[in-house]
Protein backbone atom coordinates (compact mmCIF):
# COMPACT_ATOMS: atom_id res chain seq x y z
CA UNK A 1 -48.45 -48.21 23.70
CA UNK A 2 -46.21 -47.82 26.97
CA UNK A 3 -45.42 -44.56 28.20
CA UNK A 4 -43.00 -44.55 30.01
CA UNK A 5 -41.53 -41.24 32.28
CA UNK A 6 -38.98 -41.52 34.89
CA UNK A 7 -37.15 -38.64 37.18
CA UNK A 8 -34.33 -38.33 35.20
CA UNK A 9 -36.14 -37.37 31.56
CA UNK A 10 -34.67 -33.82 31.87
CA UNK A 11 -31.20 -32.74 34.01
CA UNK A 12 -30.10 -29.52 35.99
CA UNK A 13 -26.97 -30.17 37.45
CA UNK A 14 -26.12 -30.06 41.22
CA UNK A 15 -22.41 -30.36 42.47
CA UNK A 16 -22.69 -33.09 44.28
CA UNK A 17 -22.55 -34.95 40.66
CA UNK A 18 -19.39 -34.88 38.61
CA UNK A 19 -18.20 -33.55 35.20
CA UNK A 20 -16.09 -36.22 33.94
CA UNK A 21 -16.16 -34.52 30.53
CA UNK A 22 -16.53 -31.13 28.69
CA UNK A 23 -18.39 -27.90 30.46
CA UNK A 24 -21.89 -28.29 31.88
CA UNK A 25 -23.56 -25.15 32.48
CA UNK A 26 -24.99 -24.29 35.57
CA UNK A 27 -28.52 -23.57 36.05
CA UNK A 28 -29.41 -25.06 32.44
CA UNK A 29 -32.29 -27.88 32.05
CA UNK A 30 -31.14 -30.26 29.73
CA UNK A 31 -34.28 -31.81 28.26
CA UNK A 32 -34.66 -35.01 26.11
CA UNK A 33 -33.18 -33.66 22.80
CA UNK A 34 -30.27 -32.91 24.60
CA UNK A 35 -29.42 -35.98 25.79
CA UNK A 36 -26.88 -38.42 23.68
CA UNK A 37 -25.80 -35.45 21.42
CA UNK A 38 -24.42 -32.84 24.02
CA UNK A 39 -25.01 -34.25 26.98
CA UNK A 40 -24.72 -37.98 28.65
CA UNK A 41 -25.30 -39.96 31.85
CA UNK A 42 -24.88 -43.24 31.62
CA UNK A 43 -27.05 -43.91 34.67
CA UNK A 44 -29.87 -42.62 33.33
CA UNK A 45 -29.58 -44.59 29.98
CA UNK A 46 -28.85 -47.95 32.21
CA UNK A 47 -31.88 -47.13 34.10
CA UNK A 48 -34.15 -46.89 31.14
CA UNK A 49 -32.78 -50.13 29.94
CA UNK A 50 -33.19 -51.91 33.37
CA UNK A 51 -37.45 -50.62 32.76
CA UNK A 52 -37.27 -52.20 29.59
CA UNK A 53 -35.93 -55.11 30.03
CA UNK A 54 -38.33 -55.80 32.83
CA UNK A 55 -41.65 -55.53 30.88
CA UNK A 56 -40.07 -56.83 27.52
CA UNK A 57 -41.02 -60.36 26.83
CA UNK A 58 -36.97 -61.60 26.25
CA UNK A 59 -38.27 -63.68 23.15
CA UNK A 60 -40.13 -61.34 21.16
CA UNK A 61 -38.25 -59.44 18.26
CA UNK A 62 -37.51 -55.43 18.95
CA UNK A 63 -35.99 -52.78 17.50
CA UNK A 64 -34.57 -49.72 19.40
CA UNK A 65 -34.24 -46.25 17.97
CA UNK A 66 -31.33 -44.54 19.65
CA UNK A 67 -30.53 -40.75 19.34
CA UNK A 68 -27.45 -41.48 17.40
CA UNK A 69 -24.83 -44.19 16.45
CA UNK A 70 -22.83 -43.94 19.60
CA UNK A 71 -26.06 -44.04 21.58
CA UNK A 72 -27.19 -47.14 20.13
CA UNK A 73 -23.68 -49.07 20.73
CA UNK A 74 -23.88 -48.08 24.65
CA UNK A 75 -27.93 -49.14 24.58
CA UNK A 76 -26.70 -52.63 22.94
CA UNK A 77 -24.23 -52.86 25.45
CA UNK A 78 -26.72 -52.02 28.49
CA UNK A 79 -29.19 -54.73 26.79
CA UNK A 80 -26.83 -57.73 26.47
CA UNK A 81 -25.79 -56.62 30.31
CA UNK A 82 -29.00 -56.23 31.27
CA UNK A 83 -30.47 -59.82 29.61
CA UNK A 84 -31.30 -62.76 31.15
CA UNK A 85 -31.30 -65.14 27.29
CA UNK A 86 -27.51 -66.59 27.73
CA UNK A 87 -26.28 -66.25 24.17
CA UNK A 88 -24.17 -63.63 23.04
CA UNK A 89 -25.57 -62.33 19.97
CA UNK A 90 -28.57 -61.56 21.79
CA UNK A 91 -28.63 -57.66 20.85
CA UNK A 92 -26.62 -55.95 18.03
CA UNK A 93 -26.71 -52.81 16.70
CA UNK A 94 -27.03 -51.96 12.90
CA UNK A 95 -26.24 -48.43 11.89
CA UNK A 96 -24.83 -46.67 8.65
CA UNK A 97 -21.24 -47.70 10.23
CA UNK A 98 -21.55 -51.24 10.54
CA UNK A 99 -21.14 -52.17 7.39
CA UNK A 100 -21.62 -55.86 5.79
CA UNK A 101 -21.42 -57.32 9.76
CA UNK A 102 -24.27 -54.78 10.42
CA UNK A 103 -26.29 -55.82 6.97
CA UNK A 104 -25.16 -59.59 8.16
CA UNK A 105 -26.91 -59.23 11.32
CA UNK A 106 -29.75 -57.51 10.22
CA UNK A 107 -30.66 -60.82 7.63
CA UNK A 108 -30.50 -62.86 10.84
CA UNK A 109 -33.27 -60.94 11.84
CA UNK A 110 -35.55 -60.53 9.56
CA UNK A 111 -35.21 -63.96 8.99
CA UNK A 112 -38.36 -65.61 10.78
CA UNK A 113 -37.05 -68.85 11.54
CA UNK A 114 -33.96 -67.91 13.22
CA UNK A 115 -34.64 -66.31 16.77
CA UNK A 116 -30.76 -64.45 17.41
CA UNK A 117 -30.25 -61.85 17.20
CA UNK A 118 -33.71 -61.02 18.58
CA UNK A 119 -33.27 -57.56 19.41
CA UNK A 120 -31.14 -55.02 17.31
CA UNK A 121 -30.57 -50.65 18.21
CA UNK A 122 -30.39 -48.36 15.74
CA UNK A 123 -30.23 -44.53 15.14
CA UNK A 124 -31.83 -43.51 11.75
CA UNK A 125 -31.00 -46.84 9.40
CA UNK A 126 -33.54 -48.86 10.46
CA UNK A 127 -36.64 -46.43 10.32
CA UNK A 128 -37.88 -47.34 6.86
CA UNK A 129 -38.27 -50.16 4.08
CA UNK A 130 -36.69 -52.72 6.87
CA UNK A 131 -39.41 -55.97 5.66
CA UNK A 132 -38.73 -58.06 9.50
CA UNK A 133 -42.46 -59.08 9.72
CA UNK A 134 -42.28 -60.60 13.09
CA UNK A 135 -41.07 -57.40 14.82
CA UNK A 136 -43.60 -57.28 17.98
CA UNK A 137 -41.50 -54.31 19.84
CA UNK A 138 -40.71 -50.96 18.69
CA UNK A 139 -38.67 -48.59 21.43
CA UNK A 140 -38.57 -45.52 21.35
CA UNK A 141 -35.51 -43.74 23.09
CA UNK A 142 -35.04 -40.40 20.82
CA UNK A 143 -37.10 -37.50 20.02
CA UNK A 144 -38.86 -38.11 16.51
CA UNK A 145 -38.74 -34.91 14.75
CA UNK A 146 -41.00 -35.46 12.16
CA UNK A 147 -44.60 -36.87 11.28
CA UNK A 148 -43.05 -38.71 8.07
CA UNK A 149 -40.47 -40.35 9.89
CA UNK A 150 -42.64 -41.72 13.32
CA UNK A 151 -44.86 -42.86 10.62
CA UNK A 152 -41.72 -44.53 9.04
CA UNK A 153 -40.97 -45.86 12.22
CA UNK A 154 -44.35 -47.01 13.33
CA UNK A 155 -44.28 -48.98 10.19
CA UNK A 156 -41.83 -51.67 11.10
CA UNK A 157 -44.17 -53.01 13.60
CA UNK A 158 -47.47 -52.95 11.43
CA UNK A 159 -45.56 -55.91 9.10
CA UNK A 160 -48.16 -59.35 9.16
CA UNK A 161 -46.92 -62.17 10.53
CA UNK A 162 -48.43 -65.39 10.92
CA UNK A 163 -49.85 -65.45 15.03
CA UNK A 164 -48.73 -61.40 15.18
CA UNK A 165 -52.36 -59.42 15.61
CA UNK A 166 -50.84 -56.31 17.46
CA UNK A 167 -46.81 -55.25 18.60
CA UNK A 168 -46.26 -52.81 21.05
CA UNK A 169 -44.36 -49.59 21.68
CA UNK A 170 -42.54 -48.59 24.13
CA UNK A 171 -42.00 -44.68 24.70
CA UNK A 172 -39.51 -43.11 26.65
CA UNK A 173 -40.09 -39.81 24.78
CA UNK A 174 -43.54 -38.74 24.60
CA UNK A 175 -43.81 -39.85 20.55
CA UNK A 176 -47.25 -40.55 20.90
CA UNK A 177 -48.25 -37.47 20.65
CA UNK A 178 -47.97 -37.73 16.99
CA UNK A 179 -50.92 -40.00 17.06
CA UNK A 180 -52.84 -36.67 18.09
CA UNK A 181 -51.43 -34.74 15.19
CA UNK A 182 -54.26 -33.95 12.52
CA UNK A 183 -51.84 -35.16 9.90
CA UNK A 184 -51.65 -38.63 11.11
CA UNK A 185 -53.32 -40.73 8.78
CA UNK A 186 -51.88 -44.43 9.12
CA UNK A 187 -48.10 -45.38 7.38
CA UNK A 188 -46.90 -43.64 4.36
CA UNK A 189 -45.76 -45.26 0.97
CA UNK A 190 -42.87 -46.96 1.19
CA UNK A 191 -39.07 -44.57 0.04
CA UNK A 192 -38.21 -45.45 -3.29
CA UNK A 193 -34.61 -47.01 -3.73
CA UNK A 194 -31.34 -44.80 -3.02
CA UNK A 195 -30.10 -43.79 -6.45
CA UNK A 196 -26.54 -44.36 -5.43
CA UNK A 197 -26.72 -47.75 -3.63
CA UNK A 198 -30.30 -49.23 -4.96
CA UNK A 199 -31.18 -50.26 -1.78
CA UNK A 200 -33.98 -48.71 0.51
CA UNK A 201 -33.43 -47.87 3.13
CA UNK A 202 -30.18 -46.34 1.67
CA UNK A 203 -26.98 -47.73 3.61
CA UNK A 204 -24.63 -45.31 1.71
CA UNK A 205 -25.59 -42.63 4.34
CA UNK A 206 -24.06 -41.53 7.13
CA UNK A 207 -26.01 -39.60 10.15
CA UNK A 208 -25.46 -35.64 9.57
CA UNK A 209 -24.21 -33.26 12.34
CA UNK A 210 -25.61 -31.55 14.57
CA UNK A 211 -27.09 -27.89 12.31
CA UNK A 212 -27.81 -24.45 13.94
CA UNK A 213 -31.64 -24.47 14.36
CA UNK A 214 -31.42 -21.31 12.22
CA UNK A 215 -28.91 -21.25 9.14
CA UNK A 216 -29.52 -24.87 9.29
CA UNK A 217 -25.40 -25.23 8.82
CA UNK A 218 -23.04 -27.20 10.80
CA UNK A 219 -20.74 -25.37 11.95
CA UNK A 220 -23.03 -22.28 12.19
CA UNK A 221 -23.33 -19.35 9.08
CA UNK A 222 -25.40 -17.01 11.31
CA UNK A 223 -23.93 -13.34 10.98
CA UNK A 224 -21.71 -12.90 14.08
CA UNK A 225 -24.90 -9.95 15.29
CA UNK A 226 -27.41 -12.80 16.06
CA UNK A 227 -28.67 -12.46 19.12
CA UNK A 228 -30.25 -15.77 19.90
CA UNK A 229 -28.69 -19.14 21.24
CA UNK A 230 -28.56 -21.90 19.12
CA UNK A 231 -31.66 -24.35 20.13
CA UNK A 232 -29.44 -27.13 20.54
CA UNK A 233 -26.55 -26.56 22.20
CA UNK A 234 -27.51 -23.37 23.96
CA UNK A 235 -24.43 -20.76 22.96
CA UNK A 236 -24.41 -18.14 20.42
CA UNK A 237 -22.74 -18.27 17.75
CA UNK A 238 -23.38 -21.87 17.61
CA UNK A 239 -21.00 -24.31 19.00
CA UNK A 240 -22.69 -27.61 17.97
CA UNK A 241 -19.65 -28.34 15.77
CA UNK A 242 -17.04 -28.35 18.20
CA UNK A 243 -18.56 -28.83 21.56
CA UNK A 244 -16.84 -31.58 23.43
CA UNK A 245 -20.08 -33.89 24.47
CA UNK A 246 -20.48 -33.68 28.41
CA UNK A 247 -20.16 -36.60 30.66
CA UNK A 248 -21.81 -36.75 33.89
CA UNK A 249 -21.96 -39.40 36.51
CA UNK A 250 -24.60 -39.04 39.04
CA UNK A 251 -23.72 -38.92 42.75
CA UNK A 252 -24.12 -42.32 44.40
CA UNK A 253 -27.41 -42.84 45.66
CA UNK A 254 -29.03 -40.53 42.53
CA UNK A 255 -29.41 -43.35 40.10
CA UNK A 256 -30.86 -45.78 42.68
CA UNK A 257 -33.50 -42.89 43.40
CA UNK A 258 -34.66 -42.87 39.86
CA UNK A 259 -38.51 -43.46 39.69
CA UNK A 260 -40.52 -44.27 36.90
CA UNK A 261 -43.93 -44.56 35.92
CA UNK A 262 -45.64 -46.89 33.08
CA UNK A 263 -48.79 -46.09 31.48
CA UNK A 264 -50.33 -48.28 28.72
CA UNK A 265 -52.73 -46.96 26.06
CA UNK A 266 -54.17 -49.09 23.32
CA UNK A 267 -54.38 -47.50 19.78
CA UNK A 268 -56.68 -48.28 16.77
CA UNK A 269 -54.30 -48.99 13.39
CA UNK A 270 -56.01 -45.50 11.95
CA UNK A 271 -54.28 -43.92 15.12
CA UNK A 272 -57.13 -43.83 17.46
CA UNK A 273 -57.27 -44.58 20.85
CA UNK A 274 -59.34 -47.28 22.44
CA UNK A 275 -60.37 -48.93 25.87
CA UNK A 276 -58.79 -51.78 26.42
CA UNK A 277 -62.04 -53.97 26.21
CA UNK A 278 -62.21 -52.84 22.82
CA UNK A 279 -58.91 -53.32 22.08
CA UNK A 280 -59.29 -57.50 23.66
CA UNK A 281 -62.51 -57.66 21.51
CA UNK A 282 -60.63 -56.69 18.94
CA UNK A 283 -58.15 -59.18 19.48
CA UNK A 284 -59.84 -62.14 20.44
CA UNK A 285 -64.16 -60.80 20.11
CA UNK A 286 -66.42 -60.70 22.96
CA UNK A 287 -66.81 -62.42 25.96
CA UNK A 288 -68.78 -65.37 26.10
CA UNK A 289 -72.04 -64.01 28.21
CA UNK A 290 -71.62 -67.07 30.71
CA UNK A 291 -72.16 -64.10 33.98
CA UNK A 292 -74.58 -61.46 33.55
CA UNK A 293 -72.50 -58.91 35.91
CA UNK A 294 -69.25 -58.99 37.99
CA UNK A 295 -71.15 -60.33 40.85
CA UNK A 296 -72.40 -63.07 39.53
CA UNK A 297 -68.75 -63.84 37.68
CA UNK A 298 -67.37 -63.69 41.37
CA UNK A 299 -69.67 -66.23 42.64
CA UNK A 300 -68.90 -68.75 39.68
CA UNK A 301 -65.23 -67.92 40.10
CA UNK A 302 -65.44 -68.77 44.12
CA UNK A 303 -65.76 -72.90 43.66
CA UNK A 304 -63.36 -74.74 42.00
CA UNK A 305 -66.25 -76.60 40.98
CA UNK A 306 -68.30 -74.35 38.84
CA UNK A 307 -64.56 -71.87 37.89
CA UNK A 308 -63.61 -75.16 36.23
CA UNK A 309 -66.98 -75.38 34.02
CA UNK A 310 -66.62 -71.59 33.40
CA UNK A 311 -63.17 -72.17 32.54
CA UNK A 312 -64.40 -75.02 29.60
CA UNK A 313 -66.92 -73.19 28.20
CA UNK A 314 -64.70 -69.76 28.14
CA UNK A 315 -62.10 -72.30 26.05
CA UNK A 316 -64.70 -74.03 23.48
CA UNK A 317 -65.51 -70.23 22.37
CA UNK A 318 -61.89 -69.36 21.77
CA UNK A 319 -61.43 -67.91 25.46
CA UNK A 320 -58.21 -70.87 26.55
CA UNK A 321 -56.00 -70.75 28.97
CA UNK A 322 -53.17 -69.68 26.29
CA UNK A 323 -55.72 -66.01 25.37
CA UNK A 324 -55.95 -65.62 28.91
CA UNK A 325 -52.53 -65.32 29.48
CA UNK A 326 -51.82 -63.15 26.80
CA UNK A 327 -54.82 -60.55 27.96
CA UNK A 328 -52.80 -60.70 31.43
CA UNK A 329 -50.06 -59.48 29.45
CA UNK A 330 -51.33 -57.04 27.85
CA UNK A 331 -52.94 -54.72 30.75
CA UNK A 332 -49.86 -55.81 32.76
CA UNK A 333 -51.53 -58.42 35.28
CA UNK A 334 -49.28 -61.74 35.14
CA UNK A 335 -48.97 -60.96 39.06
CA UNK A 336 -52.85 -61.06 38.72
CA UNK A 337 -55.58 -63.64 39.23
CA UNK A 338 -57.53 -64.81 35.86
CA UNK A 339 -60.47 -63.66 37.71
CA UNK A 340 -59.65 -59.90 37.79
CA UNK A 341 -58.17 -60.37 34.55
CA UNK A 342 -61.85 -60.89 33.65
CA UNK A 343 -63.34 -58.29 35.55
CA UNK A 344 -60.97 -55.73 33.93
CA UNK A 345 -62.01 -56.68 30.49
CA UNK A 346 -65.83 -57.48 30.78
CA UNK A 347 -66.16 -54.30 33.56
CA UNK A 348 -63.26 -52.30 34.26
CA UNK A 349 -62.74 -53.24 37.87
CA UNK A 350 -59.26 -52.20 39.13
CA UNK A 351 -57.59 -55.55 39.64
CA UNK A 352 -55.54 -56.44 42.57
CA UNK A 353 -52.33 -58.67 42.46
CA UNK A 354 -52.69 -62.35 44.11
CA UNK A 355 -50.51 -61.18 46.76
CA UNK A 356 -53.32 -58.74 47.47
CA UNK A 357 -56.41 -60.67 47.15
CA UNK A 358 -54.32 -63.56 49.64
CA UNK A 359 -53.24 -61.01 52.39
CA UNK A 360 -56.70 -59.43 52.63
CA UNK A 361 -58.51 -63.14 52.90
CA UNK A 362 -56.36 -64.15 55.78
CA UNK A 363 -58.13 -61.08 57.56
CA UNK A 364 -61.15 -62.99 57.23
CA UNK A 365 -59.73 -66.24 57.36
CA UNK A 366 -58.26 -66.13 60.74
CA UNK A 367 -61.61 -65.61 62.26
CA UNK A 368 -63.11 -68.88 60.34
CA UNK A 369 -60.86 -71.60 60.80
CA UNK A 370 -58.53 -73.03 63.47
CA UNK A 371 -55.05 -72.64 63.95
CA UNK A 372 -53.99 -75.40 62.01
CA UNK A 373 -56.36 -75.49 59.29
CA UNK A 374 -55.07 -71.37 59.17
CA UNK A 375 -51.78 -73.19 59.05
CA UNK A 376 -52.77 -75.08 56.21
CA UNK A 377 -54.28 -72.37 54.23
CA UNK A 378 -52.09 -69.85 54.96
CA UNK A 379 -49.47 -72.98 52.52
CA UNK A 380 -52.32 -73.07 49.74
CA UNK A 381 -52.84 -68.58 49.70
CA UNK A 382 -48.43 -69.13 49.28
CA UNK A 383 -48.40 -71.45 46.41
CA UNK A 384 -51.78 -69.57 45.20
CA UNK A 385 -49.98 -66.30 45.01
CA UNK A 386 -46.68 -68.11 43.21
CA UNK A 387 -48.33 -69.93 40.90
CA UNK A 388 -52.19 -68.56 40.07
CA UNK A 389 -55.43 -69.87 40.18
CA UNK A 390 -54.61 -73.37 39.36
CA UNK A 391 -53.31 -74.01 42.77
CA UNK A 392 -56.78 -73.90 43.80
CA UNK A 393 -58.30 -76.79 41.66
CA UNK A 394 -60.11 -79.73 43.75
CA UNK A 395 -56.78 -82.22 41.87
CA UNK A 396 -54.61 -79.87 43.95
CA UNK A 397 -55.66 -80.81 47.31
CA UNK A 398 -54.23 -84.07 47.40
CA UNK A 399 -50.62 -82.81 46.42
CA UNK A 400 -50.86 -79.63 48.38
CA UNK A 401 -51.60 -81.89 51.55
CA UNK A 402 -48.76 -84.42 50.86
CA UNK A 403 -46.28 -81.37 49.95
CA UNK A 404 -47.29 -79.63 53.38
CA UNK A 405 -47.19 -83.13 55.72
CA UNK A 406 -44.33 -84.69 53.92
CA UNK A 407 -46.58 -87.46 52.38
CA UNK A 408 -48.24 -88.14 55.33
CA UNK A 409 -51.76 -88.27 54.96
CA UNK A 410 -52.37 -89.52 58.36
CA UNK A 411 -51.21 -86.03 59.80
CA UNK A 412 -53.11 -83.76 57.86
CA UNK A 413 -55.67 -86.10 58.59
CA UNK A 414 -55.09 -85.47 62.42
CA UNK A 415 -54.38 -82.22 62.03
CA UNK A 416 -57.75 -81.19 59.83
CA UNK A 417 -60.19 -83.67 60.38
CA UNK A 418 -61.35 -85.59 57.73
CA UNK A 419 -61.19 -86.09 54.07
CA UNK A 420 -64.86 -84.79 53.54
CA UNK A 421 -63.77 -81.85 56.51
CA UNK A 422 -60.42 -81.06 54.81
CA UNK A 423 -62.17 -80.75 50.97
CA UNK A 424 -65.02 -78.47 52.67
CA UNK A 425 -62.23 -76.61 54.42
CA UNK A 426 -60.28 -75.80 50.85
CA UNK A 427 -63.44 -75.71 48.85
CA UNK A 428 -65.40 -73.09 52.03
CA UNK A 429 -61.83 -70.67 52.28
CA UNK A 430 -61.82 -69.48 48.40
CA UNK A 431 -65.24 -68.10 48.94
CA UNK A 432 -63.57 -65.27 51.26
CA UNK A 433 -60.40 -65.10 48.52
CA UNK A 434 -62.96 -63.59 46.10
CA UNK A 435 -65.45 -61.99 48.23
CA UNK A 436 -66.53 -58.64 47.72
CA UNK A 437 -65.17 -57.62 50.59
CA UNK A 438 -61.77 -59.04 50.02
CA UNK A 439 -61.85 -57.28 46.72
């Protein structure tokens, strides 16, 4: 689970932004139910998009529950802006309105051998009895009202696929919560088929309007004495009916300033929460016990030598390069070394980025070596922190040298002394990448 929160989840409006369309009220926070049904920014909804799109893995299916039908057409248009796959069909949305085009698309995805369209936004048709087993993405960007349907929801990632052993959600609007609710108690039986149209979910129905919170009637039935503003739209009597959505655009410089942070939770499929080393023993079982403690993992990790035999014996018990990569996805550390990756899961130390481990080892560095083996090293830390760990293999040296001298071995050779010098030089240096210190 990804929660996600930015600076824009709620509006009051300021005058240096501009109405394009219908009357904003002064002085009024609109919160996150408000948003797509009475009131719209299309900043903010680009914004959230841009987040997305930046932690989604472009090749994994996803669906994306909008507040409404018009919400989800602008979200598929901010996707297919916003993605870096080149074909066309990319995203699509698939609502009560789109018809046999809509049902044609969603085939294509369900479909597990065909990979377009791979991600498809939706308002309420897609929250049940939709059998795409291979869904690994569910995105929230509307209030879910009700325990039934984020149950109904949560469903359409739960579907077993062949290689699929979790999916992930991504919340713009605090839905986990549910998962705290005391009627929470795992994914509800299937809907039985629509009477009408046989099929399930039912595609003969179209998104209601907006009701009065109290009569529950669109337009509004209260008795003209009611006192209280309609929840929704604010105005008494109730104007949900027949007021014209608003349309603000942010003044320049506003939608640049939006912030956001990400936090990721991992949640048992009863609904409970667990750390994430439970959650990767879950996934893949323990780690091997090849280091009794994080310092002894450090000093394994520190020669290429004995990382390489750690490495093999990590692989032959199911720990390969390919489940390594996929726990550095999952707590968000591809801009990690494997190494803290590790550490994380076997001990919970806060990991640093490559870029960080490389910047504080030159500190040391530049006190250990000459200039030109600096020089030198200061190539290797570059192509370390672009690449990972397996820049630092003892096979690297060779290449690393000719890229850095332009094939000539006779100047590095000049430059760093000899070939026994220049491997204890490479092999000596990672020692102070991984020390405690640079930690």
């Amino acid at each position: 689970m990804k929660q996600i929160a930015t600076t824009l989840d709620d509006y009051v409006y300021t005058p240096d932004d501009t109405v394009l369309e219908g009357e904003i009220e002064p002085g009024k926070r609109y919160e996150e139910r408000d948003f797509n049904r009475i009131i719209e920014i299309r900043e903010r909804e680009r914004r959230r998009v841009e987040i997305l799109m930046a932690q989604l893995d472009p090749r994994e299916k996803t669906l994306v529950f909008c507040a409404n039908q018009a919400h989800a057409l602008a979200v598929r248009d901010l996707i297919n802006q916003a993605k870096t796959v080149a074909d066309p069909n990319y995203c699509h949305r698939v609502t009560a309105n789109d018809g046999a085009l809509g049902e044609q698309y969603l085939r294509d995805f369900q479909d597990n051998e065909k990979t377009i369209p791979t991600v498809l936004t939706t308002s309420q048709k897609l929250s049940t009895g939709v059998d795409a087993r291979n869904v690994r993405n569910i995105v929230l960007m509307r209030p879910i009202n009700s325990m039934v349907e984020f149950k109904q929801i949560i469903g359409r990632g739960t579907r077993l696929y062949d290689g699929k052993y979790y999916f992930t959600i991504y919340d713009f609007v605090k839905a986990h919560h549910h998962f705290s609710d005391p009627e929470w108690d795992g994914e509800p039986l299937p809907p039985p088929d629509c009477p009408r149209c046989h099929a399930s979910p039912c595609i003969c129905v179209e998104e209601p309007p907006v009701a009065c919170y109290r009569c529950g009637q669109s337009p509004c039935r209260c008795p003209p004495g009611s006192k209280d503003p309609c929840a929704v739209c604010g105005v008494q009597p109730c104007r949900c009916d027949r007021t014209t959505r608003i349309r603000v655009e942010l003044a320049d410089g506003k939608a640049r300033a939006i912030q956001h942070m990400t936090v990721t939770s991992f949640w048992h499929p009863d609904g409970t929460p667990m750390s994430a080393q439970q959650f990767m023993e879950a996934l893949f079982g323990r780690l091997p016990e090849f280091f009794k403690d994080e310092d002894e993992l450090r000093t394994l990790w520190s020669l290429p030598d004995t990382r390489t035999r750690l490495l093999a014996g990590l692989a032959e018990k199911g720990f390969g390069r390919e489940q390594l990569a996929e726990m550095q996805v999952i707590i968000e550390a591809q801009r990690c070394d494997l190494f803290d990756v590790l550490a994380y899961v076997a001990y919970a130390a806060a990991p640093l980025t490559r870029e960080e481990r490389a910047g504080r080892a030159k500190v040391i560095i530049s006190s250990r070596f000459t200039g030109k083996q600096q020089a030198f090293l200061d190539f290797v830390l570059l192509h370390y922190v672009r690449v990972g760990v397996e820049e630092l293999g003892k096979e690297k040296l060779t290449p690393l040298l000719r890229l850095k001298y332009r094939n000539s071995l006779a100047d590095a050779i000049a430059d760093l002394g000899s070939p026994a010098q220049i491997s204890d030089c490479f092999v000596d240096f990672q020692r102070w990448l991984y020390t405690a210190q640079a930690a």
